[in-house]
Protein backbone atom coordinates (compact mmCIF):
# COMPACT_ATOMS: atom_id res chain seq x y z
CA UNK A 1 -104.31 13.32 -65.89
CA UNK A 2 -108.01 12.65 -65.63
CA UNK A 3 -111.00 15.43 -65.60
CA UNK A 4 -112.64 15.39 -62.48
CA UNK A 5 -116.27 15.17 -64.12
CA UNK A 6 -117.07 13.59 -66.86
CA UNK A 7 -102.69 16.65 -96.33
CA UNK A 8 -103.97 17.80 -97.83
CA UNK A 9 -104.92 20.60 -100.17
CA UNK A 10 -108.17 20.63 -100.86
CA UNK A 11 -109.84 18.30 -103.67
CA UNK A 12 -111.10 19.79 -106.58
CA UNK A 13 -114.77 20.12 -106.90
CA UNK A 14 -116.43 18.04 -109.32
CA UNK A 15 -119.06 19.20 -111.15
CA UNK A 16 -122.57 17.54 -110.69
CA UNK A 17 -121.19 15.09 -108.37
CA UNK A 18 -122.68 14.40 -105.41
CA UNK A 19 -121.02 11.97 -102.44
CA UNK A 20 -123.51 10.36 -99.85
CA UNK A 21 -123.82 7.62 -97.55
CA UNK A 22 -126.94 5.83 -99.75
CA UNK A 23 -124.03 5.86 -102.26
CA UNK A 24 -121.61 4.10 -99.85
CA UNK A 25 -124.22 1.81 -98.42
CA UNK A 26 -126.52 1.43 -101.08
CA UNK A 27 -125.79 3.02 -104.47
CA UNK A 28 -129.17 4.38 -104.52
CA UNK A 29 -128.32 8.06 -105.34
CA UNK A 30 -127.41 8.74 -109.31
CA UNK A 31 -125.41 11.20 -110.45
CA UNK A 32 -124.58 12.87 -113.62
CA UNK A 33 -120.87 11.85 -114.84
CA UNK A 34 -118.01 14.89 -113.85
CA UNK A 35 -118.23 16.18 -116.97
CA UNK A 36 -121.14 16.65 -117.70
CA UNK A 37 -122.92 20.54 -117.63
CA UNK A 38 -126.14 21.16 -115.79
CA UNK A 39 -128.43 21.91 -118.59
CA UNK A 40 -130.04 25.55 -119.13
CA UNK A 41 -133.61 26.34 -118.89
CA UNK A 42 -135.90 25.39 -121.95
CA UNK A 43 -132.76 23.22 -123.46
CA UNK A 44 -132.19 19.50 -123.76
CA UNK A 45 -130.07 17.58 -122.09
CA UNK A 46 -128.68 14.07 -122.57
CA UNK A 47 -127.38 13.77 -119.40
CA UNK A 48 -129.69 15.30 -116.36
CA UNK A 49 -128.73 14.58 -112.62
CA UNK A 50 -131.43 12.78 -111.33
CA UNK A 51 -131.22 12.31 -107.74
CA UNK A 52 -133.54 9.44 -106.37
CA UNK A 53 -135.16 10.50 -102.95
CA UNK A 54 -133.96 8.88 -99.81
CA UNK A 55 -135.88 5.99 -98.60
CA UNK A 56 -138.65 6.87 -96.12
CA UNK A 57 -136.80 6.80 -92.33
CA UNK A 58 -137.86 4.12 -90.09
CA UNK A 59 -136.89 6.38 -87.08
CA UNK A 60 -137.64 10.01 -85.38
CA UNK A 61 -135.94 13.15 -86.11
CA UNK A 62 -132.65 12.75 -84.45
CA UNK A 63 -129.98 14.45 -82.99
CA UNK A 64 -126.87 15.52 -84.99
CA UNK A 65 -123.79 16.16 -83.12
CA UNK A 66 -122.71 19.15 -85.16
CA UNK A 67 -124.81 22.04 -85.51
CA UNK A 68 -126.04 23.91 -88.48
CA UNK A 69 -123.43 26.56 -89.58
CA UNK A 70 -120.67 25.03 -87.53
CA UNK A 71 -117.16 24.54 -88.32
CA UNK A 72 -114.98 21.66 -87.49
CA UNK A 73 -111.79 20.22 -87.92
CA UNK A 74 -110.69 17.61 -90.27
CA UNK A 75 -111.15 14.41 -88.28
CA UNK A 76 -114.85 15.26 -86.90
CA UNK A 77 -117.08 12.43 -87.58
CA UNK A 78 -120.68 12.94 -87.85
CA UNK A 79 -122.87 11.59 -84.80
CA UNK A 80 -126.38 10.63 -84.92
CA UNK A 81 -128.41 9.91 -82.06
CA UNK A 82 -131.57 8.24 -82.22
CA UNK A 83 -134.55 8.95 -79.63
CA UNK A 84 -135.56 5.22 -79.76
CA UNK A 85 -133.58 1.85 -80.77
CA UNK A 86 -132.98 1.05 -83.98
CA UNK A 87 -133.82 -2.66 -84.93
CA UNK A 88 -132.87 -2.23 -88.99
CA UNK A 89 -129.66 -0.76 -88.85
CA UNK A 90 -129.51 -1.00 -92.84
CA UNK A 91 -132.63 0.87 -93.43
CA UNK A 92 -132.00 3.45 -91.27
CA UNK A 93 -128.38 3.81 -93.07
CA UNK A 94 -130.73 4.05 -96.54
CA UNK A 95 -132.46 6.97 -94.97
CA UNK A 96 -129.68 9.09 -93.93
CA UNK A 97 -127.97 11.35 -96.32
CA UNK A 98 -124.35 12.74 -96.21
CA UNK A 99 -122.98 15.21 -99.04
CA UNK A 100 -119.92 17.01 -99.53
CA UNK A 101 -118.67 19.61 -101.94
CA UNK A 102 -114.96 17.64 -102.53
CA UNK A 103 -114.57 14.13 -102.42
CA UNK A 104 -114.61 11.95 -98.37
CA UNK A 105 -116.11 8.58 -99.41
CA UNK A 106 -116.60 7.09 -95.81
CA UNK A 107 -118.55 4.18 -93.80
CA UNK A 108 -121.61 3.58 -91.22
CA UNK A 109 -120.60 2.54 -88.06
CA UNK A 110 -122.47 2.14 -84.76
CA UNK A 111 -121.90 2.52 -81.36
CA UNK A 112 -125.07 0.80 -80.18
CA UNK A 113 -128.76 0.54 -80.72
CA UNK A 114 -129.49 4.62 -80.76
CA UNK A 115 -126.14 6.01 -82.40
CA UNK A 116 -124.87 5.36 -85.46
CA UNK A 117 -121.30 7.56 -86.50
CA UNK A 118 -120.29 8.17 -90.36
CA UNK A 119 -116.41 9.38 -90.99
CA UNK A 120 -114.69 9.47 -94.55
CA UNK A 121 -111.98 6.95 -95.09
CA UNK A 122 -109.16 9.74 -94.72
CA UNK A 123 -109.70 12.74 -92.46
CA UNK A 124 -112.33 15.44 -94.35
CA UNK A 125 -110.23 17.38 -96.77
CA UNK A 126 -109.58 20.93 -95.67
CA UNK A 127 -112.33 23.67 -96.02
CA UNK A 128 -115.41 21.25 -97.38
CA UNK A 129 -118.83 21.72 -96.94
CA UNK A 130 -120.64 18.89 -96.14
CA UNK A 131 -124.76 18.53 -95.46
CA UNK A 132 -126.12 15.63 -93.29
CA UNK A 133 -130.15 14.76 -93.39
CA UNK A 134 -131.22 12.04 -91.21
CA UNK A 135 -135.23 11.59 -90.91
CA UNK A 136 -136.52 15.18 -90.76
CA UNK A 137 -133.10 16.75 -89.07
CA UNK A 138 -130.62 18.67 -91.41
CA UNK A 139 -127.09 20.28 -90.54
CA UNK A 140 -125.20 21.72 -93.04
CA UNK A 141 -121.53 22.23 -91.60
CA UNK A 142 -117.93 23.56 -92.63
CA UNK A 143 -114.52 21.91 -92.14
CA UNK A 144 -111.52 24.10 -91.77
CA UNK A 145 -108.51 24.03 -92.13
CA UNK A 146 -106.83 20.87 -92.02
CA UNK A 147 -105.15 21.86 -88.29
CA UNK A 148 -103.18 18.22 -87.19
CA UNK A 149 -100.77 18.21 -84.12
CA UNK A 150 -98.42 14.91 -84.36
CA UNK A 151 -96.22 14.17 -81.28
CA UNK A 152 -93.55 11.28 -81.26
CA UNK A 153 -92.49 9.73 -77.97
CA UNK A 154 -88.82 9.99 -79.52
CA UNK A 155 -88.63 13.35 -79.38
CA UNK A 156 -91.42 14.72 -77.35
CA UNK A 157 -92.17 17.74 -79.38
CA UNK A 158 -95.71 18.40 -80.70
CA UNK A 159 -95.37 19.40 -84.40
CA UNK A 160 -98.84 21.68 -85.50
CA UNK A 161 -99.08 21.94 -89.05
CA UNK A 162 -101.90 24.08 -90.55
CA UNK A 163 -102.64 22.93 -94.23
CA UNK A 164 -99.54 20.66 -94.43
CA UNK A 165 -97.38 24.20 -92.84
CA UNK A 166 -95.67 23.69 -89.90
CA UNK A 167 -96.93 26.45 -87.91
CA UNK A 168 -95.55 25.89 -84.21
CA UNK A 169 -93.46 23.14 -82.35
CA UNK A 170 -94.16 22.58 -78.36
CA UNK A 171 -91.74 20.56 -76.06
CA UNK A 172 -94.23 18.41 -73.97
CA UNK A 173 -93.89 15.56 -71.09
CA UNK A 174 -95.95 12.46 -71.91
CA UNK A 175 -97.08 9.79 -69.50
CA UNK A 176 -94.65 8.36 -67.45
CA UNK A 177 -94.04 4.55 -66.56
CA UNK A 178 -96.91 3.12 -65.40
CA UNK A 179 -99.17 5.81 -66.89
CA UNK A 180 -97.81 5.59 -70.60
CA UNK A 181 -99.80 7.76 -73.23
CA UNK A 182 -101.63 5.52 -75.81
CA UNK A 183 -100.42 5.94 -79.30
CA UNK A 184 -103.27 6.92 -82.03
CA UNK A 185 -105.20 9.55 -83.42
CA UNK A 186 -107.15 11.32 -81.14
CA UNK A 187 -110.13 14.21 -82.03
CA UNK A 188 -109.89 17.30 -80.07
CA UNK A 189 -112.99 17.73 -77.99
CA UNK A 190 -113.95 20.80 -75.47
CA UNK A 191 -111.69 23.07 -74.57
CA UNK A 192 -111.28 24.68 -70.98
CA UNK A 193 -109.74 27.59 -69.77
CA UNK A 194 -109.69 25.98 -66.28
CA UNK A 195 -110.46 22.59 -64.77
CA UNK A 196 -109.47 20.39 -61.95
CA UNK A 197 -107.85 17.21 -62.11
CA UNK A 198 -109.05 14.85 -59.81
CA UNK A 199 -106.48 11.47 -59.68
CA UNK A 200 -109.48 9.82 -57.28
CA UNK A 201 -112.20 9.57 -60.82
CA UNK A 202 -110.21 6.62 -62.04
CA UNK A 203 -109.25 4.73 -58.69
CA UNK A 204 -106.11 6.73 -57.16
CA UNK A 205 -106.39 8.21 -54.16
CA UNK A 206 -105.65 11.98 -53.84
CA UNK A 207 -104.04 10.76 -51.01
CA UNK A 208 -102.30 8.35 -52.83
CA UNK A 209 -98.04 9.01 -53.28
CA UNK A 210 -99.59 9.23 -57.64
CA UNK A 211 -102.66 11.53 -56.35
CA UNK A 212 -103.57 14.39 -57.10
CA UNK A 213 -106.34 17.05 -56.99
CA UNK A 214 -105.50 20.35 -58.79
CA UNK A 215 -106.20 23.06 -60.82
CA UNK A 216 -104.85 23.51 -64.31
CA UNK A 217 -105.21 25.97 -66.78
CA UNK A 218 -105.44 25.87 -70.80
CA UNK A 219 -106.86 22.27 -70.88
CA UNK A 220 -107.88 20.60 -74.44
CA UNK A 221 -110.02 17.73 -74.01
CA UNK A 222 -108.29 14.41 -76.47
CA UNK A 223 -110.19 11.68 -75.33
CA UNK A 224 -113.24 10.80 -73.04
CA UNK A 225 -110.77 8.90 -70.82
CA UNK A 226 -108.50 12.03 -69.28
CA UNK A 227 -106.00 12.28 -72.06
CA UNK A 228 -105.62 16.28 -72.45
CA UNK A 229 -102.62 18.76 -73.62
CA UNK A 230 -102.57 21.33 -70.53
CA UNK A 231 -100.40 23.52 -68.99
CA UNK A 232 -97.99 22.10 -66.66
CA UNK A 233 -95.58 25.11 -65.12
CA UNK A 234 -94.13 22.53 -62.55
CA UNK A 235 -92.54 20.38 -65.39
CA UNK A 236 -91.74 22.85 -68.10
CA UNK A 237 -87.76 21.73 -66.90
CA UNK A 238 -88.74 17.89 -68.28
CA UNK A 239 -90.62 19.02 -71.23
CA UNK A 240 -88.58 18.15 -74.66
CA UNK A 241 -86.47 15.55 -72.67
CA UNK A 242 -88.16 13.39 -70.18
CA UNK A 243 -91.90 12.13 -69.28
CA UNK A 244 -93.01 13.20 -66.24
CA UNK A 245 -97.25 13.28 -66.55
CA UNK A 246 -99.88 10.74 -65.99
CA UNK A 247 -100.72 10.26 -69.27
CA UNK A 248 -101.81 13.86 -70.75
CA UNK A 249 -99.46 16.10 -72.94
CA UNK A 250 -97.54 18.69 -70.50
CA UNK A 251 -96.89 21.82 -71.86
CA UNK A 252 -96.04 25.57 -70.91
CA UNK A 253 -98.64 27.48 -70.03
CA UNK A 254 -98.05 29.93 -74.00
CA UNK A 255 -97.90 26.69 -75.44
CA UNK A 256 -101.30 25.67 -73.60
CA UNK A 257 -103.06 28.69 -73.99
CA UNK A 258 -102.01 28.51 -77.89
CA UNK A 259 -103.74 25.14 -78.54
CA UNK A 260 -106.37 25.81 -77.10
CA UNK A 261 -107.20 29.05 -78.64
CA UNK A 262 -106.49 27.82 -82.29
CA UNK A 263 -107.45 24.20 -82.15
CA UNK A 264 -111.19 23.80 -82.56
CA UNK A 265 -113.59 20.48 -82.11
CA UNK A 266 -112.30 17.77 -84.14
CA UNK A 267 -109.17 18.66 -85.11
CA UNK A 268 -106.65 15.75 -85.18
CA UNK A 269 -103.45 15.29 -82.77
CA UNK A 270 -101.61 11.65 -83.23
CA UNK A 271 -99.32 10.47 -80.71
CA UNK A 272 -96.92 7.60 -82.16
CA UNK A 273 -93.89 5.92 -80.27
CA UNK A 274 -94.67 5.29 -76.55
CA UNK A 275 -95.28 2.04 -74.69
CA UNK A 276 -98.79 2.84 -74.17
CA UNK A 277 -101.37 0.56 -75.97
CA UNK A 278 -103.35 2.44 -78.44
CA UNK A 279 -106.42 4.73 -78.02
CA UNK A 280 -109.47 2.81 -77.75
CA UNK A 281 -111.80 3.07 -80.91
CA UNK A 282 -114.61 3.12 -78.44
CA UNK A 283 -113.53 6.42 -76.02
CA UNK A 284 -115.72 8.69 -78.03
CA UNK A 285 -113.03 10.64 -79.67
CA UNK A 286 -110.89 7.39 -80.43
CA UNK A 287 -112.73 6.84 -84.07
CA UNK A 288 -109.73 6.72 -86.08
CA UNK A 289 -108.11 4.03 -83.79
């Protein structure tokens, strides 16, 4: 259904090291090797951490989509939203600074002229602090516990582990022929309490015999195209064994009520198995696809 508007334990901390994007993009930021102890006041050392300062930004202070102080789940990447075009997209990547207490080497990648997006290779590992500066802007953000739903078409049942712990199992209806649910990873986004579902904002007719326009409670935003898990009372008899939706994941209304009030902004549910394609990289919460 559409909205109407629009494993890992954690890594061991090493000492003295620092992981940033200058060091993914440019190697300009030296550290001082893991073993290495910070060096006392009034006493030698053979081995300081010198940290070279970040190249002078060729672009405003800009918007970062996670605020100071906030915590996210494991698959969040970081946003950053320029005020004006960017013509050097390499010097602007020099200027911006990502650190993390445990280990998430990641990549640059952008999404047009004013946004540019940084993820690790593998989802953050659980409970890691991690600092962004970009050009006079600073967040300095938590990620929590690793919290990853995983639903196969096979068996319909959406498997919630919480730090590699299974911690509850949901039957669910997935998109029916015609309206299969992509496969991929996709990044939990807001979360509603109630929301109508309006068939007519991507082309079908509430009048249509596959309209619809109604209410629904417990709805967890999965992609920017409609994909959410939600309750669904009237199919809680095909939940587990058939697919009976238009593409989101139909579940009770406990079940619904439970994702939504544990799940949290950029936690990670993957869908495998159906004869969807897969999640486009470009919805907006698709960047693992």
């Amino acid at each position: 259904m559409h909205y109407e508007a629009n494993k890992q334990q954690p890594h061991r901390l090493r000492r003295g090291l620092l992981l940033t994007a200058a060091i993914a993009a440019t190697g300009a930021l030296i550290a001082v090797p893991a073993q290495a102890q910070p060096a006392l006041p009034g006493a030698g050392s053979s081995n300081p951490v010198v940290e070279q300062p970040a190249p002078q930004a060729n672009f405003a202070p800009p918007n970062i989509n996670i605020a100071d102080g906030e915590t996210v789940g494991v698959a969040q990447p970081i946003i950053i939203t320029f005020k004006e075009p960017i013509e050097d997209r390499a010097a602007a990547e020099r200027a911006i600074k990502v650190t993390s207490s445990a280990d998430a080497p990641g990549n640059f990648y952008w999404t047009g002229d004013k946004q540019v997006r940084w993820k690790p290779a593998e989802f953050w590992p659980a409970n890691t602090d991690v600092t962004v500066v970009a050009g006079g802007t600073t967040s300095s953000f938590h990620i929590g516990d690793a919290f990853v739903a995983t639903v196969d078409d096979a068996t319909k049942v959406i498997t919630v582990t919480r730090n590699g712990e299974v911690v509850r199992e949901m039957p669910t209806s997935l998109g029916k022929p015609g309206y299969e649910t992509p496969n991929g990873t996709y990044i939990v986004g807001e979360r509603l309490e109630k929301m109508t579902m309006d068939s007519s904002t991507y082309g079908v007719p509430v009048t249509d015999p596959e309209g619809y326009k109604l209410e629904v409670e417990y709805a967890t935003r999965l992609s920017n195209s409609g994909i959410f898990i939600h309750a669904a009372p009237w199919s809680v008899g095909q939940q587990g064994y058939s697919n009976a939706s238009h593409g989101c994941l139909n579940v009770s209304t406990e079940d619904a009520k439970w994702f939504l009030e544990n799940s949290r902004r950029g936690d990670a549910v993957i869908v495998t198995g159906t004869q969807g394609p897969t999640l486009s990289a470009g919805d907006g919460l698709g960047d693992w696809n």
